[in-house]
Protein backbone atom coordinates (compact mmCIF):
# COMPACT_ATOMS: atom_id res chain seq x y z
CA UNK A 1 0.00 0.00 0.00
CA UNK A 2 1.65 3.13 -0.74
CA UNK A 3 1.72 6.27 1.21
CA UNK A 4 0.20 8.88 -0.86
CA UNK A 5 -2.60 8.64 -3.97
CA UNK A 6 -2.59 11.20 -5.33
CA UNK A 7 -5.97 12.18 -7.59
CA UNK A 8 -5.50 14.53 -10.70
CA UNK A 9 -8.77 15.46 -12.53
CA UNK A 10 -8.20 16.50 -16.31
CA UNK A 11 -10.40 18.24 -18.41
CA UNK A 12 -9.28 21.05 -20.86
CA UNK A 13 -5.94 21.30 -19.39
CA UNK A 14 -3.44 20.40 -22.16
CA UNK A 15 -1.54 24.46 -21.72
CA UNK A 16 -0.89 23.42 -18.01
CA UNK A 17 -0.78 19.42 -17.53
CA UNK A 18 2.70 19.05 -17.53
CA UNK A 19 3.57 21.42 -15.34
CA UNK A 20 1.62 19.58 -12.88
CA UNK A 21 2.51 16.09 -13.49
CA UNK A 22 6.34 16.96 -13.55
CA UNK A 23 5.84 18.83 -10.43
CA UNK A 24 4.43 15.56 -8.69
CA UNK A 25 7.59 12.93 -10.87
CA UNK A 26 10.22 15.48 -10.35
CA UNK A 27 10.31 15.24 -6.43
CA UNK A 28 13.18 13.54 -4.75
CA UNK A 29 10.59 11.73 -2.71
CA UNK A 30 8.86 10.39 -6.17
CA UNK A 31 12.49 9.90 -7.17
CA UNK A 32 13.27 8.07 -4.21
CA UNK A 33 10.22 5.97 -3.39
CA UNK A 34 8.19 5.70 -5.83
CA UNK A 35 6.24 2.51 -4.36
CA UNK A 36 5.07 5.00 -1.80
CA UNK A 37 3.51 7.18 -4.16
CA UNK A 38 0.59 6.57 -6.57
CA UNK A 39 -0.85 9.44 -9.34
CA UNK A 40 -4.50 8.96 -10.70
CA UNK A 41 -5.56 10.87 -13.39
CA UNK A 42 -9.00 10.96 -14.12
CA UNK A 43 -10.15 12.32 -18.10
CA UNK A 44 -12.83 13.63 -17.42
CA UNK A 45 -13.91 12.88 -21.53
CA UNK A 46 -11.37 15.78 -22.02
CA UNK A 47 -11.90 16.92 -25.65
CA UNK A 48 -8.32 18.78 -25.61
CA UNK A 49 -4.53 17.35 -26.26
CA UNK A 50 -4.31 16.51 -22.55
CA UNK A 51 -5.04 12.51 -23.28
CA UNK A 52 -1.70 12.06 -25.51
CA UNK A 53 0.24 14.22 -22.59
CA UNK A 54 -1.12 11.37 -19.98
CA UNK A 55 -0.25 8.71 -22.28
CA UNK A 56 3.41 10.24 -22.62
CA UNK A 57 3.73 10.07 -19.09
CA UNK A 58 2.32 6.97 -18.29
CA UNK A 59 4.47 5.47 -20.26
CA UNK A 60 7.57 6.58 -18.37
CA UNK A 61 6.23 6.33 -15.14
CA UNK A 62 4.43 3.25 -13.56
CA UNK A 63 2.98 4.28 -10.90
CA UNK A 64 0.89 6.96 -12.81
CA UNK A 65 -2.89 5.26 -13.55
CA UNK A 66 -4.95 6.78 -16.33
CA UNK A 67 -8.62 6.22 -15.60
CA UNK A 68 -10.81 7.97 -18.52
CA UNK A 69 -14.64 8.84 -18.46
CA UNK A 70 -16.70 8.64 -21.54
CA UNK A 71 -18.70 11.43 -20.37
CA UNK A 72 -17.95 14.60 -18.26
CA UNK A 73 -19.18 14.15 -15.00
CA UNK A 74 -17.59 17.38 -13.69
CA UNK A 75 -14.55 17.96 -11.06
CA UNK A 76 -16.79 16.56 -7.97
CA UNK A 77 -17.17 13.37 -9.80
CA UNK A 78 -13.77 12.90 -11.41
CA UNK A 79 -12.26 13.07 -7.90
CA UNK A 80 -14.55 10.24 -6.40
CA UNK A 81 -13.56 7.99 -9.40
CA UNK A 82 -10.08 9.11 -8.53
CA UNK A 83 -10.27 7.82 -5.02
CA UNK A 84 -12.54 4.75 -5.79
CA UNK A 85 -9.21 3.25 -7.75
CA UNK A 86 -6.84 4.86 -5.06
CA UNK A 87 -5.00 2.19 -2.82
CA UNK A 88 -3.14 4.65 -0.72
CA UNK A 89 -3.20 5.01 2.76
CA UNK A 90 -3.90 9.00 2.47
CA UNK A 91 -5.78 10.40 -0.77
CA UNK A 92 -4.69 13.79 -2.19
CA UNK A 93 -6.91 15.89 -4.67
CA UNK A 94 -4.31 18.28 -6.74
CA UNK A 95 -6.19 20.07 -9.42
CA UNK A 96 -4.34 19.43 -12.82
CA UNK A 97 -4.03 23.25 -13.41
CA UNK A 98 -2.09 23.98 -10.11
CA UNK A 99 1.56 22.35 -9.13
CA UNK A 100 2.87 21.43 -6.06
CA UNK A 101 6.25 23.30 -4.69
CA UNK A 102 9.49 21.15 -4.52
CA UNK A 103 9.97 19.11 -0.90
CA UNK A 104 6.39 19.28 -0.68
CA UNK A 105 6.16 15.47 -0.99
CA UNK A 106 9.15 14.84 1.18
CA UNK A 107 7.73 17.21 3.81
CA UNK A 108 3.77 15.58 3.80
CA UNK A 109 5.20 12.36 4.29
CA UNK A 110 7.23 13.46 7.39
CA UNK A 111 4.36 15.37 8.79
CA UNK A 112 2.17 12.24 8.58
CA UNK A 113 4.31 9.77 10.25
CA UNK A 114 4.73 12.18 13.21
CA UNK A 115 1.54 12.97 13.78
CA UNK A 116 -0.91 10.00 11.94
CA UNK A 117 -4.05 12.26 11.47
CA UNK A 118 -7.10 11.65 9.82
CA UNK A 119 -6.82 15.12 8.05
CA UNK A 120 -3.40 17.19 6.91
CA UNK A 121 -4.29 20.77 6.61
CA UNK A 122 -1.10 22.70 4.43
CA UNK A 123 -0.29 26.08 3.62
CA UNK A 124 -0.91 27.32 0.26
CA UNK A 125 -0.53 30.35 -2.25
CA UNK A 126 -2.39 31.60 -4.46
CA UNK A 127 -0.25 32.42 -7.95
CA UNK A 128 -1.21 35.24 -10.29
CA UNK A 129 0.12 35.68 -13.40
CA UNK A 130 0.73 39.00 -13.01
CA UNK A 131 1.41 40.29 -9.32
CA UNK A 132 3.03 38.08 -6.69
CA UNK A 133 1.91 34.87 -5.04
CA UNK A 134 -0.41 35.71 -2.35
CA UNK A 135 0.46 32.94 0.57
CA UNK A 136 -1.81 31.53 2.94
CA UNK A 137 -0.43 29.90 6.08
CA UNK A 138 -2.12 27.88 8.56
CA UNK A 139 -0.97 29.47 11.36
CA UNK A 140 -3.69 32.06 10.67
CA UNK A 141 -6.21 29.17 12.32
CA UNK A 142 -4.83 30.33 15.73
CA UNK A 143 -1.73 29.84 15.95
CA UNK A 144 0.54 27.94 18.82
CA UNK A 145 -1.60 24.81 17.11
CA UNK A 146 -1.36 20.81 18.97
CA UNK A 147 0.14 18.44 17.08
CA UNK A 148 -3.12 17.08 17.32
CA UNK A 149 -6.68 18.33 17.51
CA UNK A 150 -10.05 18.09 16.46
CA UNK A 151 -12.58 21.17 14.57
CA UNK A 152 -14.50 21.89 17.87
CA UNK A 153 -10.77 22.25 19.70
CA UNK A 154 -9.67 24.93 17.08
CA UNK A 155 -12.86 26.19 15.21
CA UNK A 156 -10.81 29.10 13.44
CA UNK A 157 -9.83 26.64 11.19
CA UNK A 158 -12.66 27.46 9.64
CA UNK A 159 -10.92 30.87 8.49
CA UNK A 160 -8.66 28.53 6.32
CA UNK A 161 -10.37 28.66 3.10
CA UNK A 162 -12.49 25.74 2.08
CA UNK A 163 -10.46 24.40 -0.66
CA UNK A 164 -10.06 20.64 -1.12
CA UNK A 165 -6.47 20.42 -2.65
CA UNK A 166 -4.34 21.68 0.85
CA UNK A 167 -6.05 18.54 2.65
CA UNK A 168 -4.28 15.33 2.43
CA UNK A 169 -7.19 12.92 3.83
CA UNK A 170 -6.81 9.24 5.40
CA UNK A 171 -8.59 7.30 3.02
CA UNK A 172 -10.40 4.72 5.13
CA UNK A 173 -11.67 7.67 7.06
CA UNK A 174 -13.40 8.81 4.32
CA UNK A 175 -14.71 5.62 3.50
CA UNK A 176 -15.69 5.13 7.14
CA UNK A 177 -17.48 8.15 7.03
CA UNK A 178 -18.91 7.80 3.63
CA UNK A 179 -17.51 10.93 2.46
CA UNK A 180 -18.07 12.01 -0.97
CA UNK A 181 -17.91 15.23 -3.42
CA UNK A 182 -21.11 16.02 -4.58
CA UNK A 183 -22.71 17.72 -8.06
CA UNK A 184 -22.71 21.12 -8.83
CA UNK A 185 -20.39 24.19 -8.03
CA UNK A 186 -18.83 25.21 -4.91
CA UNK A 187 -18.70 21.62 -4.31
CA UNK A 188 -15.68 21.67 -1.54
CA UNK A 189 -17.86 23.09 1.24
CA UNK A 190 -20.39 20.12 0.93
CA UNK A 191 -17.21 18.00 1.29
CA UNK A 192 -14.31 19.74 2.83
CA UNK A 193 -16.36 20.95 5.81
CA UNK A 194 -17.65 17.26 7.01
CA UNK A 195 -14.42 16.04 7.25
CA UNK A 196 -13.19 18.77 9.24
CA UNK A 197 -15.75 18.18 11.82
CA UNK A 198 -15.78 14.68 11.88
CA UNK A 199 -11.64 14.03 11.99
CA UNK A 200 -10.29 13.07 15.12
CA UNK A 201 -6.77 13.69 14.14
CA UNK A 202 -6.33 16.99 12.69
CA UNK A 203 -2.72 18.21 12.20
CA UNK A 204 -1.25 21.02 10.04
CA UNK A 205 1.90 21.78 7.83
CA UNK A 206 2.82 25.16 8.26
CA UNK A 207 4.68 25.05 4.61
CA UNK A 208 3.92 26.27 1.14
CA UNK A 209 2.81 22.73 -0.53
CA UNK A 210 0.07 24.16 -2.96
CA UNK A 211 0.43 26.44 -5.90
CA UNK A 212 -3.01 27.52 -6.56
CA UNK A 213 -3.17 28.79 -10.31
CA UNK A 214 -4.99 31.75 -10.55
CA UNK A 215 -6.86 32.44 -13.76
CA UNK A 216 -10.60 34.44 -14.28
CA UNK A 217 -10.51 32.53 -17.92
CA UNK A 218 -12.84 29.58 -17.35
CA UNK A 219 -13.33 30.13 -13.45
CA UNK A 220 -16.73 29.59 -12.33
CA UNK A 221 -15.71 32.50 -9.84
CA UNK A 222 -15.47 34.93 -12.66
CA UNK A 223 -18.79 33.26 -14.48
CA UNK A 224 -22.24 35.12 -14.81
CA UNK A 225 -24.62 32.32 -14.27
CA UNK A 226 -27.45 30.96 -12.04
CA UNK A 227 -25.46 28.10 -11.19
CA UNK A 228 -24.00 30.12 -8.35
CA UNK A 229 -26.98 29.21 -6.65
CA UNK A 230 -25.99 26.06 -5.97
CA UNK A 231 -24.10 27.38 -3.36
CA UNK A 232 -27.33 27.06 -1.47
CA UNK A 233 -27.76 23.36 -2.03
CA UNK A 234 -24.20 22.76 -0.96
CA UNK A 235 -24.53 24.11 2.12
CA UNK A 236 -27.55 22.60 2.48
CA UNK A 237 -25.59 19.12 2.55
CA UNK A 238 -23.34 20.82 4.78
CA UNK A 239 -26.25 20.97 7.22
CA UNK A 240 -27.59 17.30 6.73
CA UNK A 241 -24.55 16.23 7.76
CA UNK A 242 -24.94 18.04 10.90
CA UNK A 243 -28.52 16.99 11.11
CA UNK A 244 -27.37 13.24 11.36
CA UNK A 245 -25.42 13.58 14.62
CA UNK A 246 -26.87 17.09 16.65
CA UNK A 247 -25.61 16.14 19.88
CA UNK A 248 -22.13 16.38 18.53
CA UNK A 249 -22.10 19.49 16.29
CA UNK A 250 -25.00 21.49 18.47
CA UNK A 251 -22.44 23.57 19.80
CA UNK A 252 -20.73 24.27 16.36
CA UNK A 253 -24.18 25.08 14.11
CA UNK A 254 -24.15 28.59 15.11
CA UNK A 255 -20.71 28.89 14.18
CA UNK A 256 -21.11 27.46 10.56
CA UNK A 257 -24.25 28.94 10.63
CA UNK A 258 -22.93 32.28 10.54
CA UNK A 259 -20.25 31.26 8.02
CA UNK A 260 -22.86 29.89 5.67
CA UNK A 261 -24.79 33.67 5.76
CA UNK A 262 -21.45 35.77 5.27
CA UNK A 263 -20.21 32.88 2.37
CA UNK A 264 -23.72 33.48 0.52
CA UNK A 265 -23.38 37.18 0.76
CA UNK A 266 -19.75 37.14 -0.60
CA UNK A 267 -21.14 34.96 -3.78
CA UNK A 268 -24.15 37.67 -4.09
CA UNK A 269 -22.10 40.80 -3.74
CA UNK A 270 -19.06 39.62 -6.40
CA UNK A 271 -20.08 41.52 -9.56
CA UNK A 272 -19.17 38.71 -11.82
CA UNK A 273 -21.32 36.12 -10.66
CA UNK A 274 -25.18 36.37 -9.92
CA UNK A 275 -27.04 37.79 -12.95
CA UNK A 276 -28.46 40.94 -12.76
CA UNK A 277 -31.76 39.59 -13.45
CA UNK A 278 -31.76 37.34 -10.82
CA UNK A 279 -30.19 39.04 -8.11
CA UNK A 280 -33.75 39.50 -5.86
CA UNK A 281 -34.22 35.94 -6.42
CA UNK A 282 -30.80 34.75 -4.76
CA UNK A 283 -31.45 37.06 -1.58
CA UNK A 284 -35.28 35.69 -1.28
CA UNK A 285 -33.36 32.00 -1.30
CA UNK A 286 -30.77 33.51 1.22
CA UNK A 287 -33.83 34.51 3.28
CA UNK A 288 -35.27 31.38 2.63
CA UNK A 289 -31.72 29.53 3.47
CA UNK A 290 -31.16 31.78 6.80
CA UNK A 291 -35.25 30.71 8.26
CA UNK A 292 -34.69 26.74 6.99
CA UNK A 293 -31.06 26.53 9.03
CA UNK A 294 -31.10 29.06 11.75
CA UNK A 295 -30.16 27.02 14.97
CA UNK A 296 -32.48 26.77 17.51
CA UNK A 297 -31.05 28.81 19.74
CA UNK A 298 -30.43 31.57 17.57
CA UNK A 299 -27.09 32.39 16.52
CA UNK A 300 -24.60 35.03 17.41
CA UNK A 301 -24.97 38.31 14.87
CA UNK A 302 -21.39 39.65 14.05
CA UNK A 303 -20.08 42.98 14.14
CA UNK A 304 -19.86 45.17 11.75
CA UNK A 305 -21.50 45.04 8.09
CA UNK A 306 -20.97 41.20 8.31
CA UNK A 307 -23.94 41.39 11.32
CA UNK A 308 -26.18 44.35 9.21
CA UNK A 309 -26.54 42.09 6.26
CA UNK A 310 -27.17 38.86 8.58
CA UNK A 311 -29.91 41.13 9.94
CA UNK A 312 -31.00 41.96 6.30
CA UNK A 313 -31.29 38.24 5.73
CA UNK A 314 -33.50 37.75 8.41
CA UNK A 315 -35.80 40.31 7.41
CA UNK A 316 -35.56 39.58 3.46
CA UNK A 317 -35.20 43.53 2.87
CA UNK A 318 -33.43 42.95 -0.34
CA UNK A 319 -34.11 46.98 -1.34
CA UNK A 320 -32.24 47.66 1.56
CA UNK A 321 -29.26 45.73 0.97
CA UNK A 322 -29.00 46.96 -2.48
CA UNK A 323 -28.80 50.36 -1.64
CA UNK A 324 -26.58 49.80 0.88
CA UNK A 325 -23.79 47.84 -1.86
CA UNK A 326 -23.78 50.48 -3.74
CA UNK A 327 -22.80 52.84 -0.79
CA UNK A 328 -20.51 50.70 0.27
CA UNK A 329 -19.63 50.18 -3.24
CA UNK A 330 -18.68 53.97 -3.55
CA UNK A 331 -17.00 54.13 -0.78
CA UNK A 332 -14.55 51.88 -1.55
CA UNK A 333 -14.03 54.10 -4.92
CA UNK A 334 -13.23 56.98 -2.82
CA UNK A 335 -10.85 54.61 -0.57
CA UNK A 336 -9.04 52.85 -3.40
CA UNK A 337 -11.12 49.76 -2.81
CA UNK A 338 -14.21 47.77 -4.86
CA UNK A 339 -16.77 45.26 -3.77
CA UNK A 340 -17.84 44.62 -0.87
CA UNK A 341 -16.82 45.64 2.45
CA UNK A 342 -13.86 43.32 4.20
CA UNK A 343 -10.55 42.25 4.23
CA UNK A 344 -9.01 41.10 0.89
CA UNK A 345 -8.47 37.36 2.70
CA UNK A 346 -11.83 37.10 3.35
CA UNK A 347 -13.27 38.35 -0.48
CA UNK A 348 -10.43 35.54 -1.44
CA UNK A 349 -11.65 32.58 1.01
CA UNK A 350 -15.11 32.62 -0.55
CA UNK A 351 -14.14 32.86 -3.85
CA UNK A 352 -11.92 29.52 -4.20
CA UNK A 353 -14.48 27.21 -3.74
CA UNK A 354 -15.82 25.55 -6.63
């Protein structure tokens, strides 16, 4: 059984394949063990060049398996089919158009035999192609972190964003827990989240080991389209999963909650996603979201225009919030800023989800 599988979906990626691939065969720990590393690619019915660059590598490198779709099933899918043929001990889900830095292998590997978690949270960076890497360390989950720990020890991990390629995942947790990427966009939360909160073993590698391609082209973040409301559904799942053990999350809902409002907001106040059109209809399904998932107890309203636009949810005073994005909206002209109010970490840790 080897160490690491690691899954590579591929669909209309032929401009940035190899760059991935020889990122993952050009590590001394690929070099040096390569029985303790696997590579899955999944074609997803790619209709590009990138099924002759998979056969090139395959066949120079044997421990690189080519599974190909005959229909496009979509990133959520490709990955399960990935991990359905994995046989590692952890699973890995590297997106074909990102890379991983060099020692990255090397350094996962050591971080897993000291610490044997169910869940390996790294740092990351986000590359542009034309201003520097933005980099996203874990520390920012609290710092002064345990070796070990669980969600409900350290529940500012939930500030990391929700991305599923910095989480190296034991893989009979996930089958344990029957753990699965599901349809649609912004499918990481429905999945990412869950295994958060149900790992025992959480532990952290405080080290760039994700380069996280940056490119509007073709990004669903950058896409006009009512599929953004599918956020909805997968927080929805989010919530089922809660649903089908209270006792042990009741003192987390509020928390996520919370998170779920602010997320939907960020995906409603990006200017290059909700249609115009349909912009009153996404806040009446916020409204509709916020009544359907609002914890029993209440939850906690946050400070600051985070809390006034909870509060707007609640009420469903969509007129309201309008008017008050485009005043926030022009002040942020007059400051040097755009979009909505907040930090630039938090626009970015809605936006990568997807």
């Amino acid at each position: 059984m080897p160490l690491l599988s690691l899954i590579v979906p591929v669909y209309r990626v032929e401009d940035y394949l190899a760059q991935c691939l020889d990122s993952i065969f050009n590590q001394s720990f690929a070099e040096r063990s390569p029985d303790e590393l696997e590579v899955i690619a999944v074609d997803d019915a790619s209709d590009d060049g990138s099924a002759k660059i998979l056969a090139w590598y395959a066949e120079r490198h044997d421990n690189l398996k080519v599974v190909t779709l005959e229909r496009n099933g979509g990133l959520g899918a490709a990955r399960n089919t990935g991990i359905d043929h994995a046989t590692g001990r952890y699973v890995w889900c590297v997106d074909s158009d990102d890379w991983l830095p060099d020692g990255t292998l090397d350094a996962v590997a050591e971080r897993i035999a000291a610490t044997d978690p169910d869940l390996l949270v790294t740092g990351y960076a986000r590359v542009y192609p034309d201003q520097p890497a933005e980099h996203h360390p874990v520390t920012d989950a609290g710092g002064n972190l345990p070796e070990t720990f669980t969600f409900a020890q350290r529940p500012r991990l939930l500030d990391v964003l929700w991305i599923a390629c910095n989480k190296v995942i034991r893989r009979d947790f996930l089958a344990r827990h029957g753990l699965r990427f599901g349809p649609g966009w912004y499918e990481d939360v429905a999945f990412v989240l869950p295994v958060m909160l149900a790992a025992e073993r959480i532990s952290v590698l405080d080290r760039y080991c994700y380069a996280y391609r940056q490119r509007p082209a073709g990004a669903i973040t950058f896409t006009v389209s009512d599929r953004h409301f599918e956020v909805f559904d997968q927080w929805t799942r989010v919530f089922d999963f809660l649903d089908a053990d209270p006792a042990r999350y009741e003192t987390l809902r509020p928390l996520l909650f919370q998170r779920m409002i602010w997320h939907c907001f960020q995906v409603l106040g990006h200017h290059s996603r909700v249609p115009r059109s349909m912009r009153r209809a996404y806040f009446a399904r916020l409204t509709e979201q916020y009544a359907r998932h609002l914890p029993a107890g209440g939850a906690p309203v946050p400070p600051g225009n985070d809390g006034v636009k909870q509060r707007m949810a609640a009420a469903g005073a969509y007129r309201l919030f309008e008017l008050s994005m485009a005043a926030w909206q022009l002040r942020g002209r007059m400051s040097g800023h755009t979009g909505q109010p907040g930090t630039r970490r938090q626009a970015v840790a809605a936006g990568g989800t997807g």
